[in-house]
PDB file of N, CA and C in Angstrom:
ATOM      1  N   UNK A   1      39.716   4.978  76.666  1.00  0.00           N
ATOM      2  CA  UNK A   1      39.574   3.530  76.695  1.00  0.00           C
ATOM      3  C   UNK A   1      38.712   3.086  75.526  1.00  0.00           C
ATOM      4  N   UNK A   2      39.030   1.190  74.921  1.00  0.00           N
ATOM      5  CA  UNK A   2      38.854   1.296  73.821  1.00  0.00           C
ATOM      6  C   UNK A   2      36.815   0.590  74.046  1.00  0.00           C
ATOM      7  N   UNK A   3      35.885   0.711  73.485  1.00  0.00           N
ATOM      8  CA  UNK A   3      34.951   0.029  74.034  1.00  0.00           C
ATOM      9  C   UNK A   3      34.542  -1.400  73.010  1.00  0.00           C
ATOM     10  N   UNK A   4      34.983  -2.171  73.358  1.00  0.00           N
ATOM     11  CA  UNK A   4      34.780  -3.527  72.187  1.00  0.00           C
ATOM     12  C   UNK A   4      33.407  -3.471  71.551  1.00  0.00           C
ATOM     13  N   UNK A   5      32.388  -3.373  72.372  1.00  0.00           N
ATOM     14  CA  UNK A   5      31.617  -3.374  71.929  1.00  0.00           C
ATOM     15  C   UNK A   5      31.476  -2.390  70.304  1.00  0.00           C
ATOM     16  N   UNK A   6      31.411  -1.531  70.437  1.00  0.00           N
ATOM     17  CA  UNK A   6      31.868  -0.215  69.640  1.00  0.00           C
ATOM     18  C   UNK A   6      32.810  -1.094  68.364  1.00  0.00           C
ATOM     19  N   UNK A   7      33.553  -1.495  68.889  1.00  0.00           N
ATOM     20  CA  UNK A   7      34.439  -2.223  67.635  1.00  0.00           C
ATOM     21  C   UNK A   7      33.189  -3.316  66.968  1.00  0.00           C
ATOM     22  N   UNK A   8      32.957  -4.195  67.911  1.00  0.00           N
ATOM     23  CA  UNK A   8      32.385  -5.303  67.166  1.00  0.00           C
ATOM     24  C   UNK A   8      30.773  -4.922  66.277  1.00  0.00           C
ATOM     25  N   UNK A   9      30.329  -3.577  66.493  1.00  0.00           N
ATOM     26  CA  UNK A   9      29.482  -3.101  65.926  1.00  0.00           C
ATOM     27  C   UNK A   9      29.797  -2.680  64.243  1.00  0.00           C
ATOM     28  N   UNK A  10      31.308  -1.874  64.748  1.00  0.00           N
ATOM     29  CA  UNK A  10      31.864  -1.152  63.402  1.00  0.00           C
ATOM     30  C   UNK A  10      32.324  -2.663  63.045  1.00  0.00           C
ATOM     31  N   UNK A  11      32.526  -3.692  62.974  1.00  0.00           N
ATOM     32  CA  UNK A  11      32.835  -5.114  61.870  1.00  0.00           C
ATOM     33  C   UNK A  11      31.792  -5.286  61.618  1.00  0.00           C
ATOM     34  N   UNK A  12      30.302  -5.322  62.319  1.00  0.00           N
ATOM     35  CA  UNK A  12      29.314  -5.924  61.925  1.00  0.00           C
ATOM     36  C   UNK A  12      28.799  -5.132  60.591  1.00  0.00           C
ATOM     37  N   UNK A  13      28.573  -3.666  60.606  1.00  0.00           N
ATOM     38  CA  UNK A  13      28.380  -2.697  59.926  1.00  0.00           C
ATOM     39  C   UNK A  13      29.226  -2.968  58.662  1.00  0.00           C
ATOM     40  N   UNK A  14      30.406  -3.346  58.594  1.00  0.00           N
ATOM     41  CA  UNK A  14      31.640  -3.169  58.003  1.00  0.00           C
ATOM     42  C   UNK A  14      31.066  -4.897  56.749  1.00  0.00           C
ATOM     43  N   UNK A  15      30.646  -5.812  57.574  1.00  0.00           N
ATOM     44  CA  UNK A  15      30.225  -6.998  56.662  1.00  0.00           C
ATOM     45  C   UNK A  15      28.737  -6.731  56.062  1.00  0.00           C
ATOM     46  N   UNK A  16      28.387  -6.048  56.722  1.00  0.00           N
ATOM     47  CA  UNK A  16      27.060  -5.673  56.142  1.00  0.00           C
ATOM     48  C   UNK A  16      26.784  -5.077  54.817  1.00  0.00           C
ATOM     49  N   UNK A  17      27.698  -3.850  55.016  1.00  0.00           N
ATOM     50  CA  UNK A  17      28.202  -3.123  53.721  1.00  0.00           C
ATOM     51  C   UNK A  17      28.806  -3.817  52.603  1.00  0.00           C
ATOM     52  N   UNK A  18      29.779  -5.164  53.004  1.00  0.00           N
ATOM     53  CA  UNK A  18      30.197  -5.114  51.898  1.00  0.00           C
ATOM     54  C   UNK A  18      29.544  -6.644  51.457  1.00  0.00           C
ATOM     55  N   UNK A  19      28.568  -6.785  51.465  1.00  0.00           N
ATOM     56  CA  UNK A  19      27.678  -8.667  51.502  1.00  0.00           C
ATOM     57  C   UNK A  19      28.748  -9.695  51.958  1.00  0.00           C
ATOM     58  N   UNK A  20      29.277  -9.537  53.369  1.00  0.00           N
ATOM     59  CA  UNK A  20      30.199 -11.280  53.156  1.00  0.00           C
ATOM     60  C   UNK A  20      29.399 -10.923  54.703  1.00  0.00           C
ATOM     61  N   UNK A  21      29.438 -12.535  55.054  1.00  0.00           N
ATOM     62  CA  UNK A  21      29.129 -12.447  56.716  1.00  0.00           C
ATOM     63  C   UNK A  21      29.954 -12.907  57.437  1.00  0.00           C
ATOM     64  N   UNK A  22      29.664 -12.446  58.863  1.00  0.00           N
ATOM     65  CA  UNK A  22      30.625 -12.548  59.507  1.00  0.00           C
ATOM     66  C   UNK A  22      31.716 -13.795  59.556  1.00  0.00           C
ATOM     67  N   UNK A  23      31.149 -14.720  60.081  1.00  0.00           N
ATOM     68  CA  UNK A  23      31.904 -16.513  59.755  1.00  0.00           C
ATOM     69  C   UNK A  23      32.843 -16.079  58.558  1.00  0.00           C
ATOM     70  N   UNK A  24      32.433 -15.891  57.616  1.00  0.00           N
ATOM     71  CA  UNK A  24      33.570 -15.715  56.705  1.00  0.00           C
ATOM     72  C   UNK A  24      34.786 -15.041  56.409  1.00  0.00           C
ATOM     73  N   UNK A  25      34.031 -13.361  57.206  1.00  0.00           N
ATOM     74  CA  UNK A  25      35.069 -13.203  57.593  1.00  0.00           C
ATOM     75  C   UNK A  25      36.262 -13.204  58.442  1.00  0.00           C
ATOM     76  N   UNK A  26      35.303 -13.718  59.987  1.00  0.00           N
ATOM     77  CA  UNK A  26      36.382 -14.209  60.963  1.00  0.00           C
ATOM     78  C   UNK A  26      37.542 -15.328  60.217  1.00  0.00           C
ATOM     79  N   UNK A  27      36.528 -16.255  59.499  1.00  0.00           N
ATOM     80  CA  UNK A  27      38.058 -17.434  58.883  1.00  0.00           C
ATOM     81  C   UNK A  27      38.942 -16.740  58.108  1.00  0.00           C
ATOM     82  N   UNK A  28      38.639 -16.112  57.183  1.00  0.00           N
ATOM     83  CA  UNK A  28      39.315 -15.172  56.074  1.00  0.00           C
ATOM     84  C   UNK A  28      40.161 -14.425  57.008  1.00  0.00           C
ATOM     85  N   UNK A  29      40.224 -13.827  58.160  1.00  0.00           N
ATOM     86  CA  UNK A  29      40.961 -13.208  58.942  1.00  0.00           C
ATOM     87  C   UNK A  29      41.590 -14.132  60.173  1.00  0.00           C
ATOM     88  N   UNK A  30      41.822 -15.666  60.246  1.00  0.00           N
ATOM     89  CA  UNK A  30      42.347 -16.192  61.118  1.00  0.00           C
ATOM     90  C   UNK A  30      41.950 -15.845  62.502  1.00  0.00           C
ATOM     91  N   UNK A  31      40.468 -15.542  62.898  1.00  0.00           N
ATOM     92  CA  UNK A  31      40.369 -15.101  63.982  1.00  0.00           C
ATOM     93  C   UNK A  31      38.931 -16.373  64.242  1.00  0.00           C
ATOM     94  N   UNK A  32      38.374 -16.538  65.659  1.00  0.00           N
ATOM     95  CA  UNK A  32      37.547 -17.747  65.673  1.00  0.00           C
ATOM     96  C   UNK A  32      36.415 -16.811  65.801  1.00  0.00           C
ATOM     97  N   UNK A  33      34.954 -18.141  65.477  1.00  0.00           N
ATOM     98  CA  UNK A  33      34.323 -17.672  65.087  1.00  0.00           C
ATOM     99  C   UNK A  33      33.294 -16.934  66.490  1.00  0.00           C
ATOM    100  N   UNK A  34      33.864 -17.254  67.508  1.00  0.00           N
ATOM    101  CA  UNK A  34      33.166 -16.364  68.420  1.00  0.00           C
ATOM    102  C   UNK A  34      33.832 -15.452  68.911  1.00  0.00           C
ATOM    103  N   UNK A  35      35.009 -14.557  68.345  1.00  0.00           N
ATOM    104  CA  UNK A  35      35.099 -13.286  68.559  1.00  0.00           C
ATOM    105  C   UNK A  35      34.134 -12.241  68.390  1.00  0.00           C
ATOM    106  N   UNK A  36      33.388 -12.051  68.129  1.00  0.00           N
ATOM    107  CA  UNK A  36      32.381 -11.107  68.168  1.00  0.00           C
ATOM    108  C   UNK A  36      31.640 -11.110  69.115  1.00  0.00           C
ATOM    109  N   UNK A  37      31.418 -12.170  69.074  1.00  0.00           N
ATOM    110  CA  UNK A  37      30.645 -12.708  70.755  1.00  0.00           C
ATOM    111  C   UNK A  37      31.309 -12.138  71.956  1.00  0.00           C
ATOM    112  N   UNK A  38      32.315 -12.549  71.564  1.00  0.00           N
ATOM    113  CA  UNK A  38      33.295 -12.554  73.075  1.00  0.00           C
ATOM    114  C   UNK A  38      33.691 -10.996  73.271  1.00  0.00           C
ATOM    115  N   UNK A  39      33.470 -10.041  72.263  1.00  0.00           N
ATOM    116  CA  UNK A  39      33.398  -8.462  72.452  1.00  0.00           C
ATOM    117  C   UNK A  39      32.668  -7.804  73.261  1.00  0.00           C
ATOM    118  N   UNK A  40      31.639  -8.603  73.558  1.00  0.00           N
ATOM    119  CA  UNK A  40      31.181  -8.102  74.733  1.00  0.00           C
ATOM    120  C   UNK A  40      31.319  -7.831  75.941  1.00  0.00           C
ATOM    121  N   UNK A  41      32.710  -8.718  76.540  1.00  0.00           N
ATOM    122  CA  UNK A  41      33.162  -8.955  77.658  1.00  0.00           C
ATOM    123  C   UNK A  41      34.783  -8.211  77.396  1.00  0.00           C
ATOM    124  N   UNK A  42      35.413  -8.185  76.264  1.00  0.00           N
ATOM    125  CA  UNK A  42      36.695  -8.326  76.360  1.00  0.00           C
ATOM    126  C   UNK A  42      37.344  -8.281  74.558  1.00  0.00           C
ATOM    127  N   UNK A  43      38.333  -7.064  74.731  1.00  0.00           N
ATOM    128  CA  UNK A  43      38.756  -6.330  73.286  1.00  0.00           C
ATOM    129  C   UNK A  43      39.565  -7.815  73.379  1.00  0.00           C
ATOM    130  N   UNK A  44      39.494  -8.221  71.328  1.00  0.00           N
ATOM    131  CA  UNK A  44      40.722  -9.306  71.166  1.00  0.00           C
ATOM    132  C   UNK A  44      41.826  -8.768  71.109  1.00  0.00           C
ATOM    133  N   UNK A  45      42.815 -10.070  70.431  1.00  0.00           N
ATOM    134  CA  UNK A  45      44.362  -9.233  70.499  1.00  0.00           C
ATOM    135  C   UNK A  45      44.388  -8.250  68.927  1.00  0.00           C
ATOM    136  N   UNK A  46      45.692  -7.744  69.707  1.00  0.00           N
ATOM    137  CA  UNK A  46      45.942  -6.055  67.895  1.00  0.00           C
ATOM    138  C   UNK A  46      46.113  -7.403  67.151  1.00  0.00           C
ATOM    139  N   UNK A  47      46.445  -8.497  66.813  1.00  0.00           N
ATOM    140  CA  UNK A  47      46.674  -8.961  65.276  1.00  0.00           C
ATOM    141  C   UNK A  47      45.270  -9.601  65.025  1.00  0.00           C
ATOM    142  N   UNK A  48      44.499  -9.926  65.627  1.00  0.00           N
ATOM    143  CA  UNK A  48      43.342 -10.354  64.986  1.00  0.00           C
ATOM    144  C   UNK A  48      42.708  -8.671  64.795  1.00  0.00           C
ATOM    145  N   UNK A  49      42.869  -7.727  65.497  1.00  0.00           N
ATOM    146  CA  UNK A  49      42.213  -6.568  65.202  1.00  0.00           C
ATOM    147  C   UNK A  49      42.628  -6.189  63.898  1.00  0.00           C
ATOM    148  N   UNK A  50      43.882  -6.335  63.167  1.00  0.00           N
ATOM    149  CA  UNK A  50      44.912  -5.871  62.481  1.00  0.00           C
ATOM    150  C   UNK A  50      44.715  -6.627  61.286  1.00  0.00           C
ATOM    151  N   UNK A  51      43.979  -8.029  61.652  1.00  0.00           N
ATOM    152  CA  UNK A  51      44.154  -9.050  60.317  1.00  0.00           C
ATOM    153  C   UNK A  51      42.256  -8.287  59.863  1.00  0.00           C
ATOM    154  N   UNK A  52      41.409  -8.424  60.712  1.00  0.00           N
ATOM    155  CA  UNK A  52      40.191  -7.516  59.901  1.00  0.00           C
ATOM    156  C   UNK A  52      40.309  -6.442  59.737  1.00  0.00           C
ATOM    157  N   UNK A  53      41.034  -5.400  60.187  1.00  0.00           N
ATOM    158  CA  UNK A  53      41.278  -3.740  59.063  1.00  0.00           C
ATOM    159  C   UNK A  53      41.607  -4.317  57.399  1.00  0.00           C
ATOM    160  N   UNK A  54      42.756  -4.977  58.081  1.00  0.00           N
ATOM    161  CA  UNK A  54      43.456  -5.496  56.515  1.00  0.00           C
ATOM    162  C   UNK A  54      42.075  -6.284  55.597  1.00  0.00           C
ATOM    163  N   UNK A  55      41.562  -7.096  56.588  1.00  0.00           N
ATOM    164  CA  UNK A  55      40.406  -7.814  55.353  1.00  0.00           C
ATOM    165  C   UNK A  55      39.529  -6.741  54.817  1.00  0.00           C
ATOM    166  N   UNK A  56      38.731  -5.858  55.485  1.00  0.00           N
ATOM    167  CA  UNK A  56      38.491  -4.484  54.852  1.00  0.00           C
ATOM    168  C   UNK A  56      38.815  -3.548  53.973  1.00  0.00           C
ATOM    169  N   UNK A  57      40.260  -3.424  54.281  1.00  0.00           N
ATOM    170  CA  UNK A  57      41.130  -2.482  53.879  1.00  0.00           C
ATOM    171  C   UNK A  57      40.669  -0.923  54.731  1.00  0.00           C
ATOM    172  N   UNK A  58      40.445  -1.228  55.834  1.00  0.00           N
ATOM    173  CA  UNK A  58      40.263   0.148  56.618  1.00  0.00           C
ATOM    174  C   UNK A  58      41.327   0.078  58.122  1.00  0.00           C
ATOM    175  N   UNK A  59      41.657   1.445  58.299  1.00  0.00           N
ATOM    176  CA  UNK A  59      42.354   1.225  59.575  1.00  0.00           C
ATOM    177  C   UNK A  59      41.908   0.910  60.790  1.00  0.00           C
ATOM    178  N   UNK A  60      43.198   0.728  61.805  1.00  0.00           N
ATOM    179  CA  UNK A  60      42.528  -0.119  62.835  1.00  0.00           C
ATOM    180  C   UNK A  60      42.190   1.245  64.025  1.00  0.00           C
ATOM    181  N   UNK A  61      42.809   2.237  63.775  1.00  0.00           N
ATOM    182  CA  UNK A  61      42.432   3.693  64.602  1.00  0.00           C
ATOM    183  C   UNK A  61      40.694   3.421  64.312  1.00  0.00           C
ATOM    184  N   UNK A  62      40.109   3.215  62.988  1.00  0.00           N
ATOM    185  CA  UNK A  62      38.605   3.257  63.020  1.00  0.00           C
ATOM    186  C   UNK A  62      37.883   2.280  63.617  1.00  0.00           C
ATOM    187  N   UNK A  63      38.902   1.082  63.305  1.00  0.00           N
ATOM    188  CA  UNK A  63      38.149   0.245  64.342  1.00  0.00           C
ATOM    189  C   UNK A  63      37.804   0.230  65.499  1.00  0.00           C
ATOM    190  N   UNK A  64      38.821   0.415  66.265  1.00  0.00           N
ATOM    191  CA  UNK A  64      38.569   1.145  67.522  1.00  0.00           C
ATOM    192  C   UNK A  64      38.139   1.910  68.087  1.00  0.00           C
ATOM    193  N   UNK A  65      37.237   2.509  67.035  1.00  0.00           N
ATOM    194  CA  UNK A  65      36.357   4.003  66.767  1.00  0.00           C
ATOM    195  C   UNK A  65      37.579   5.234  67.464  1.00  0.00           C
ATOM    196  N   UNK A  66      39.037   5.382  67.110  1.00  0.00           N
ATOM    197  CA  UNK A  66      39.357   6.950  67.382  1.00  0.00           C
ATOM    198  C   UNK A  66      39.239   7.217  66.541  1.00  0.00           C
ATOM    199  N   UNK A  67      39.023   7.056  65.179  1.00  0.00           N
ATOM    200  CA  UNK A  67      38.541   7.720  64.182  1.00  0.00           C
ATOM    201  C   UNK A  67      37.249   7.238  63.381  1.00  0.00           C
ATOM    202  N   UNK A  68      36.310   8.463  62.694  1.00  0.00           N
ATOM    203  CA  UNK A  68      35.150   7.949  61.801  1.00  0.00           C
ATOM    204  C   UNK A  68      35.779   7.776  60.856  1.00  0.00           C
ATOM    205  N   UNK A  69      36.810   8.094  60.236  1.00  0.00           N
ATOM    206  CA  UNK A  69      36.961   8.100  58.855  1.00  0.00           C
ATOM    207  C   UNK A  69      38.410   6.747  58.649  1.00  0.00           C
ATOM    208  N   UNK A  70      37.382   5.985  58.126  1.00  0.00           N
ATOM    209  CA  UNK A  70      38.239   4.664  57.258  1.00  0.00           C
ATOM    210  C   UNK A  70      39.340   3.956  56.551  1.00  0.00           C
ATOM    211  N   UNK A  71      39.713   5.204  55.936  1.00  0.00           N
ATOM    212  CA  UNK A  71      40.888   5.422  55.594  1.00  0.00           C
ATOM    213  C   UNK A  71      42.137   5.265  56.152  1.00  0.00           C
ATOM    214  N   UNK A  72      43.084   4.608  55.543  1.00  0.00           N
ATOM    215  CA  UNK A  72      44.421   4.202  56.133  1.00  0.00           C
ATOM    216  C   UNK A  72      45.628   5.456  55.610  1.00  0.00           C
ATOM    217  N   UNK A  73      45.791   5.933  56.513  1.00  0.00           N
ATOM    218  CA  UNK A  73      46.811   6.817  56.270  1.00  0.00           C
ATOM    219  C   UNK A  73      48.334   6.234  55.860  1.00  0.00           C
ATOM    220  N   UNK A  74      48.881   6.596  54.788  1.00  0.00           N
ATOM    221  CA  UNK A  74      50.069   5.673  54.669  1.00  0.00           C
ATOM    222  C   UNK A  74      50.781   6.912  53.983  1.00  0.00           C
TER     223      UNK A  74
END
């Protein structure tokens, strides 16, 4: 099972690293701005999960922490 929390840590980590903050990137990814919030209670849907890998450029297996490693296998 997937633990949101766990996800919304690896985005936070993920904006941290790269200087944009979050707000920006929720809009930049069509997702609102209290999804992160709302991770606490409840995973969002795969295309908002799917639209921040893509804003990253990391996969969404990492997001979900089944994998550490970032990388998009293609």
């Amino acid at each position: 099972m997937y633990n949101p929390q766990e996800t919304a840590e690896r985005i936070r980590v993920l904006c941290s690293a790269n200087n944009v903050s979050e707000n920006k990137m929720l809009q930049a990814s069509d997702a609102g701005v209290r999804t992160l919030q709302n991770m606490k209670t409840s995973m969002p849907s795969c295309d908002k999960i799917a639209k921040i890998a893509d804003y990253f450029n990391v996969s969404v297996d990492y997001l979900l922490g089944r994998t550490d490693n970032p990388e998009i296998n293609r």
